[in-house]
PDB file of N, CA and C in Angstrom:
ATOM      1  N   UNK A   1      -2.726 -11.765  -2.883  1.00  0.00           N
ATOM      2  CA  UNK A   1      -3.869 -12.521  -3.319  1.00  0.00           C
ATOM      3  C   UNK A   1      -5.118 -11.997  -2.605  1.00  0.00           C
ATOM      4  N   UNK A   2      -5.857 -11.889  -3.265  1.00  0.00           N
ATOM      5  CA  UNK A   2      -7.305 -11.126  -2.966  1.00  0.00           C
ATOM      6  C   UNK A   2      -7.959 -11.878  -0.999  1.00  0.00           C
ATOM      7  N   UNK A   3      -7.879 -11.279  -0.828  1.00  0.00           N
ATOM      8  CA  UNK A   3      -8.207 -11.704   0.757  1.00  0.00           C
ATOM      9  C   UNK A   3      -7.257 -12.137   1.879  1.00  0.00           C
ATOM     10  N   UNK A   4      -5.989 -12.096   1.361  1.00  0.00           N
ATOM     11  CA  UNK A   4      -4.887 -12.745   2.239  1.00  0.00           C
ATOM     12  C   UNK A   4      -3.598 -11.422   1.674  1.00  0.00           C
ATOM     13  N   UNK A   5      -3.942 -10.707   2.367  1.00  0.00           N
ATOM     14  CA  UNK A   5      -3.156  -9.762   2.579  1.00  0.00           C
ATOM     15  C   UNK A   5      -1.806 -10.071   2.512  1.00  0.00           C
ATOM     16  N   UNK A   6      -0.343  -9.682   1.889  1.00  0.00           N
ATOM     17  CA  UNK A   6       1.050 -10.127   1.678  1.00  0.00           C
ATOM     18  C   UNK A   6       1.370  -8.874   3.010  1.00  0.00           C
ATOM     19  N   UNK A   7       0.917  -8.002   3.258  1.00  0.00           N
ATOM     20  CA  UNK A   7       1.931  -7.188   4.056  1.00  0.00           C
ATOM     21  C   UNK A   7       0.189  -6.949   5.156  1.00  0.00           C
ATOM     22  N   UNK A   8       1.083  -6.289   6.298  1.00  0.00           N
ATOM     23  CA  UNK A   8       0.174  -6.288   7.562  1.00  0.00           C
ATOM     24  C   UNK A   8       0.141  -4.547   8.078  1.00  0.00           C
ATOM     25  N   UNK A   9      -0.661  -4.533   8.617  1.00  0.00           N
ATOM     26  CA  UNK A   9      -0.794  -3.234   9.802  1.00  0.00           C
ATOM     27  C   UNK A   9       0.429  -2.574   9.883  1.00  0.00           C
ATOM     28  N   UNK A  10       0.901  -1.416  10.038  1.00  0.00           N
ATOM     29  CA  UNK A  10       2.481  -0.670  10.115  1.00  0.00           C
ATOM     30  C   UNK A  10       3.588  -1.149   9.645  1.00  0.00           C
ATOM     31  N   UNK A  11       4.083  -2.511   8.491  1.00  0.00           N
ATOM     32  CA  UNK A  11       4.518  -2.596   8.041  1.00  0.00           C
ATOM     33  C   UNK A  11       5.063  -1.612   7.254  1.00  0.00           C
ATOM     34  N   UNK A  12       6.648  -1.457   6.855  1.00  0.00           N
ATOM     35  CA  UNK A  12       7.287  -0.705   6.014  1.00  0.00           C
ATOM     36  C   UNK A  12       6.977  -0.659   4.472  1.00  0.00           C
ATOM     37  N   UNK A  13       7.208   0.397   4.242  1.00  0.00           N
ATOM     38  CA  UNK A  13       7.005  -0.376   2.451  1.00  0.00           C
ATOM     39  C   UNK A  13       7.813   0.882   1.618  1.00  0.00           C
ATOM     40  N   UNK A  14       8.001   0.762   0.785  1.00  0.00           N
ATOM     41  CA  UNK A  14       7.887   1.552  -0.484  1.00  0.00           C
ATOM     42  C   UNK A  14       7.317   1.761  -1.898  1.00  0.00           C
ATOM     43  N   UNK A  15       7.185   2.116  -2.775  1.00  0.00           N
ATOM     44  CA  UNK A  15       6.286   2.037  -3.998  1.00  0.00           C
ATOM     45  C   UNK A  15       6.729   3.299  -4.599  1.00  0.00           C
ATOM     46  N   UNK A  16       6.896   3.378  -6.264  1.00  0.00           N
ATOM     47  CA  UNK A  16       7.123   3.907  -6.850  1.00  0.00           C
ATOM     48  C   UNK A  16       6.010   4.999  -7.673  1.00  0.00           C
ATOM     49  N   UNK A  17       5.890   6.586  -7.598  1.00  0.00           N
ATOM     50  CA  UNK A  17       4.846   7.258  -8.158  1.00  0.00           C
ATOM     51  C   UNK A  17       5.403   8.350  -8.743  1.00  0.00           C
ATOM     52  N   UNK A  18       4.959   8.570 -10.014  1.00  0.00           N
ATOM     53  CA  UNK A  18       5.431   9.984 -10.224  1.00  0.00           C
ATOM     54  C   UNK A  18       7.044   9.790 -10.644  1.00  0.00           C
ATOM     55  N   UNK A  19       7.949   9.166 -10.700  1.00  0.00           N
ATOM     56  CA  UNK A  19       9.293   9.206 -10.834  1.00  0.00           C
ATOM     57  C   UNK A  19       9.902   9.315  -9.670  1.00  0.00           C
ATOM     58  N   UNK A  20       8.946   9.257  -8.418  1.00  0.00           N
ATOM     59  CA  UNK A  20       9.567   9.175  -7.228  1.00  0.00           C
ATOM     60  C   UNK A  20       9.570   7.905  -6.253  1.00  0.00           C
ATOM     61  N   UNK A  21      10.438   7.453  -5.323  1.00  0.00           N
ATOM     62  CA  UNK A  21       9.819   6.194  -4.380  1.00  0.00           C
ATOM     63  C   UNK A  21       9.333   7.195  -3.073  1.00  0.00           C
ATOM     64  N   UNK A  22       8.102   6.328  -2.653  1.00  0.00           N
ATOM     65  CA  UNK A  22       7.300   7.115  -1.565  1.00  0.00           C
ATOM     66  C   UNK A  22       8.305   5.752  -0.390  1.00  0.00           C
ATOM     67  N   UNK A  23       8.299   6.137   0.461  1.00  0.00           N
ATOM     68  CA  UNK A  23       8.372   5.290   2.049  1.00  0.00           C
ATOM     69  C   UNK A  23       7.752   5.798   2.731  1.00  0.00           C
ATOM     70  N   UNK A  24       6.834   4.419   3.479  1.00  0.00           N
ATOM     71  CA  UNK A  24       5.583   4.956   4.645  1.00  0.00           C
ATOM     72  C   UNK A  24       5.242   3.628   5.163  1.00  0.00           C
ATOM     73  N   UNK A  25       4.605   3.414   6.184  1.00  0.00           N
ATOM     74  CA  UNK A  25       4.172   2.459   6.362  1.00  0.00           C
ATOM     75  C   UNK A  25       2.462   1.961   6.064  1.00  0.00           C
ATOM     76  N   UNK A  26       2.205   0.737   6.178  1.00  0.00           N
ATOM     77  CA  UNK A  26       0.303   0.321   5.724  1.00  0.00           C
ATOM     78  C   UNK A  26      -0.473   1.294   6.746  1.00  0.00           C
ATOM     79  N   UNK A  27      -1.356   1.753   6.394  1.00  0.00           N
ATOM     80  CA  UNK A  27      -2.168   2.085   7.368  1.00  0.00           C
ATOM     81  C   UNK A  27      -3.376   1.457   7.462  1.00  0.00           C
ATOM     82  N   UNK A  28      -4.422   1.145   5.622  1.00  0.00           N
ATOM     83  CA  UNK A  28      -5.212   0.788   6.098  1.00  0.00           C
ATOM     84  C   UNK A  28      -5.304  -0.384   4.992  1.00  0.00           C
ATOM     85  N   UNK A  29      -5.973  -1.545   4.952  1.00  0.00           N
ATOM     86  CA  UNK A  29      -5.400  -3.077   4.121  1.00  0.00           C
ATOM     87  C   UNK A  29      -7.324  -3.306   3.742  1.00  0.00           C
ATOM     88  N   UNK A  30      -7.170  -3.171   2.413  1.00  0.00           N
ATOM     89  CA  UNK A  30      -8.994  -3.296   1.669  1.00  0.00           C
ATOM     90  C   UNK A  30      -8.540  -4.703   1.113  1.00  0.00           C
ATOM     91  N   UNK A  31      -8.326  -5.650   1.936  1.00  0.00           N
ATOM     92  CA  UNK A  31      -7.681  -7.200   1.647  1.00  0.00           C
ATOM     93  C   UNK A  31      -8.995  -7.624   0.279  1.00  0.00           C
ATOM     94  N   UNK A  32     -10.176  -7.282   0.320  1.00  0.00           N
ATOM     95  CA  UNK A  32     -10.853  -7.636  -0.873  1.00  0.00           C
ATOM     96  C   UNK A  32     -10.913  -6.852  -1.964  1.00  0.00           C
ATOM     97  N   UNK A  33     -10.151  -5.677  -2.220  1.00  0.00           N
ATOM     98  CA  UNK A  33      -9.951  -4.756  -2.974  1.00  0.00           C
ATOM     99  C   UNK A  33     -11.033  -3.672  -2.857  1.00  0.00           C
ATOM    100  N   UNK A  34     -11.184  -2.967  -4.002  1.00  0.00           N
ATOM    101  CA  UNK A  34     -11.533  -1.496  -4.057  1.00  0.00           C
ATOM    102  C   UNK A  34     -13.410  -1.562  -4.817  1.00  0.00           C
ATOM    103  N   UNK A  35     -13.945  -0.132  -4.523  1.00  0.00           N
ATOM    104  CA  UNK A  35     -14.904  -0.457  -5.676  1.00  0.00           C
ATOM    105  C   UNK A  35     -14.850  -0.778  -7.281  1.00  0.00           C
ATOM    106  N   UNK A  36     -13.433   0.033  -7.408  1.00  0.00           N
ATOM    107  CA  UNK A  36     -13.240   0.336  -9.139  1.00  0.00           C
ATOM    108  C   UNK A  36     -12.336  -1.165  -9.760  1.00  0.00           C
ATOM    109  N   UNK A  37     -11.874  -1.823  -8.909  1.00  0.00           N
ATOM    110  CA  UNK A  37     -11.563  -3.032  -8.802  1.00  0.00           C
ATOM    111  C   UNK A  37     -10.996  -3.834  -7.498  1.00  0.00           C
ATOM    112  N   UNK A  38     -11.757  -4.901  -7.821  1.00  0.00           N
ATOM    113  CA  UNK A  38     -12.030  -6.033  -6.736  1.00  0.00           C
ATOM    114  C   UNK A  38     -10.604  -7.433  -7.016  1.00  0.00           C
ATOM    115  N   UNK A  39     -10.129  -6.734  -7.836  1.00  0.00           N
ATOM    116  CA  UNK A  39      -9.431  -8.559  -8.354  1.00  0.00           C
ATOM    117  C   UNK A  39      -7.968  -8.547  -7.403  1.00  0.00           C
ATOM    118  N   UNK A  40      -7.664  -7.697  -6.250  1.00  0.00           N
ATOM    119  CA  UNK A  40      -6.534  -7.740  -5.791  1.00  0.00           C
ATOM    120  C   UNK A  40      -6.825  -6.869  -4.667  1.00  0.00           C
ATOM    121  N   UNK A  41      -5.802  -7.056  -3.978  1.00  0.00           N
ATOM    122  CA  UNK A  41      -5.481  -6.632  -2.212  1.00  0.00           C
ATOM    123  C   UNK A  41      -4.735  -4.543  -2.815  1.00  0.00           C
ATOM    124  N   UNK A  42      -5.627  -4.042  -2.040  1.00  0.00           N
ATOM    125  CA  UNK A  42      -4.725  -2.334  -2.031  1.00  0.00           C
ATOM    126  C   UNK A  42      -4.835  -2.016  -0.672  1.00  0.00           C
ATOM    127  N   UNK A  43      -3.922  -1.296  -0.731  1.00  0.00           N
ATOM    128  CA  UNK A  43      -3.271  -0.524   0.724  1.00  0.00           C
ATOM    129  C   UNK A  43      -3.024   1.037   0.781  1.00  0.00           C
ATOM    130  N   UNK A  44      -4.101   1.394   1.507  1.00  0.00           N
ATOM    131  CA  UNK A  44      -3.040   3.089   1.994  1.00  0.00           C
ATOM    132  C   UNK A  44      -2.046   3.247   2.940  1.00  0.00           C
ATOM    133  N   UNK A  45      -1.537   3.969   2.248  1.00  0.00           N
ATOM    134  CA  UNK A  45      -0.022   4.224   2.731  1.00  0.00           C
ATOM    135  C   UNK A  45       0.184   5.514   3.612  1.00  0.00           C
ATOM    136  N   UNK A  46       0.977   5.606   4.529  1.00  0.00           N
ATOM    137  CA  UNK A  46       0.732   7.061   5.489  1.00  0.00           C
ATOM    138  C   UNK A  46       2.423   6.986   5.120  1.00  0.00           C
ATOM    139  N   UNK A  47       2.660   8.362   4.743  1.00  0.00           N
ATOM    140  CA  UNK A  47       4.222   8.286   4.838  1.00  0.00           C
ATOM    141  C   UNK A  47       5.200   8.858   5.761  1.00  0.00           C
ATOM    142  N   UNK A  48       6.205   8.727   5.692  1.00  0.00           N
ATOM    143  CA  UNK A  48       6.796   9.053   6.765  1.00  0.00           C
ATOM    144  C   UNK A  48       7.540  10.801   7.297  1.00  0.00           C
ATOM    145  N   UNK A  49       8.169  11.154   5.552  1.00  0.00           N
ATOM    146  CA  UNK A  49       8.299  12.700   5.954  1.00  0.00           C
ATOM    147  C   UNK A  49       6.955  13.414   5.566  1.00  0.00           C
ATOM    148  N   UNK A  50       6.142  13.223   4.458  1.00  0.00           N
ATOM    149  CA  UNK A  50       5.220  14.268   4.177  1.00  0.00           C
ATOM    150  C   UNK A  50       4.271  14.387   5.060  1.00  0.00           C
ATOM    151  N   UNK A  51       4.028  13.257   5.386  1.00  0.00           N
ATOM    152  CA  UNK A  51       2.431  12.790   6.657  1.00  0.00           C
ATOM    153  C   UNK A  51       1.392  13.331   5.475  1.00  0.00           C
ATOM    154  N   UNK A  52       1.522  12.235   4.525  1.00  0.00           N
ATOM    155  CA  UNK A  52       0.673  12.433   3.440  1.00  0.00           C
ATOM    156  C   UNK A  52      -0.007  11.008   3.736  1.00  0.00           C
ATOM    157  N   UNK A  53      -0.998  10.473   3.004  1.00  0.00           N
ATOM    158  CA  UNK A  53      -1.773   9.689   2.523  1.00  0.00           C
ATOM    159  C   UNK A  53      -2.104   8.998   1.505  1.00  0.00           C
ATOM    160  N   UNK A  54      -1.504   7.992   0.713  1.00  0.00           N
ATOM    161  CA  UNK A  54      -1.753   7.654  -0.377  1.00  0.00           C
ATOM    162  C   UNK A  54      -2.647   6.692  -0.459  1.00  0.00           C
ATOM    163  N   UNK A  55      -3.916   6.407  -1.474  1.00  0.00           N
ATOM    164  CA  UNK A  55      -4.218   5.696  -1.197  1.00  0.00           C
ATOM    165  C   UNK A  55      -4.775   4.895  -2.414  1.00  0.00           C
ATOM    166  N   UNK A  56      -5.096   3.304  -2.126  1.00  0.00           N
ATOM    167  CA  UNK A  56      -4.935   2.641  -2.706  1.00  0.00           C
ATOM    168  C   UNK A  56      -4.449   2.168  -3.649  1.00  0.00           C
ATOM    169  N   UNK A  57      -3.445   2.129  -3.268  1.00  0.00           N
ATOM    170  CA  UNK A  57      -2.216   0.904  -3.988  1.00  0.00           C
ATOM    171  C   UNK A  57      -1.819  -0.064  -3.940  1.00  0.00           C
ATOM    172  N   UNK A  58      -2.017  -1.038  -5.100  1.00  0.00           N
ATOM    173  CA  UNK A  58      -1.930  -2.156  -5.531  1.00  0.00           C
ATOM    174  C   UNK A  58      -1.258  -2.828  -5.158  1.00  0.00           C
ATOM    175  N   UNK A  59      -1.839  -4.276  -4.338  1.00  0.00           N
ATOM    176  CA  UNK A  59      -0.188  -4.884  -3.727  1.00  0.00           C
ATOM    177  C   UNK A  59       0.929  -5.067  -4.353  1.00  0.00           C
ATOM    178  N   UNK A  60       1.170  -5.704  -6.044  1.00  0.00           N
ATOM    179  CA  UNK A  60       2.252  -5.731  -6.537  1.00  0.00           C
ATOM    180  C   UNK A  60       3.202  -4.602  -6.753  1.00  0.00           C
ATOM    181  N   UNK A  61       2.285  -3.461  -6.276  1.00  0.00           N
ATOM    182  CA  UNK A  61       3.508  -2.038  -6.159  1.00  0.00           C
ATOM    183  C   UNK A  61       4.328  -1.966  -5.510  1.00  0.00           C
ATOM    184  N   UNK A  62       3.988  -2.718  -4.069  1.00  0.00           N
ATOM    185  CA  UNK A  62       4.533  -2.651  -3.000  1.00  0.00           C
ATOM    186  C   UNK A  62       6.050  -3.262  -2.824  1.00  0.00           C
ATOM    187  N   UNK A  63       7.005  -2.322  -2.005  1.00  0.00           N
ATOM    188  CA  UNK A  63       8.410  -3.503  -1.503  1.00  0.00           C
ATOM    189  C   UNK A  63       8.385  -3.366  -0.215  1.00  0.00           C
ATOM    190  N   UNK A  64       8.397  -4.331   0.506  1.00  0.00           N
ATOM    191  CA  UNK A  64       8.470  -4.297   1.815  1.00  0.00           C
ATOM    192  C   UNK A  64      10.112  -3.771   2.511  1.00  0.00           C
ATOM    193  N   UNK A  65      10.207  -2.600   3.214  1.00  0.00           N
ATOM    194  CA  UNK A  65      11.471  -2.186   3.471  1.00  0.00           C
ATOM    195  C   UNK A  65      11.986  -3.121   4.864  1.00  0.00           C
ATOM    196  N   UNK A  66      13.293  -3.126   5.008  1.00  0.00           N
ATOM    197  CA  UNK A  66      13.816  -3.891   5.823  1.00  0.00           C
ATOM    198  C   UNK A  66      14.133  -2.873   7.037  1.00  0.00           C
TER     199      UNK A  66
END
């Protein structure tokens, strides 16, 4: 929900792109959303083997890994 962030700071996650699942944890939380849209919470993602960067993705993309 737009300002109340569902996942936090280094939290685990995964999300689906490309036909692939990425795993990484939050790095950075735009809890009021983006310029290109505002109506929801996105997150960049730092991952874990590529040490890539994804960024902004939609909270409902998200699964929080255990």
């Amino acid at each position: 929900m737009i300002g109340k962030p569902k996942y936090n700071y280094d939290d685990k996650v995964e999300f689906d792109i490309d036909d692939k699942t990425v795993k990484g944890y939050v790095y950075i939380i735009d809890k009021y959303g983006i310029w290109e849209d505002n109506s929801d919470v996105y997150y960049d993602i730092m991952t874990f083997d590529e040490t890539m960067l994804y960024k902004h993705i939609k909270e409902p993309n998200l699964r929080k890994l255990s």
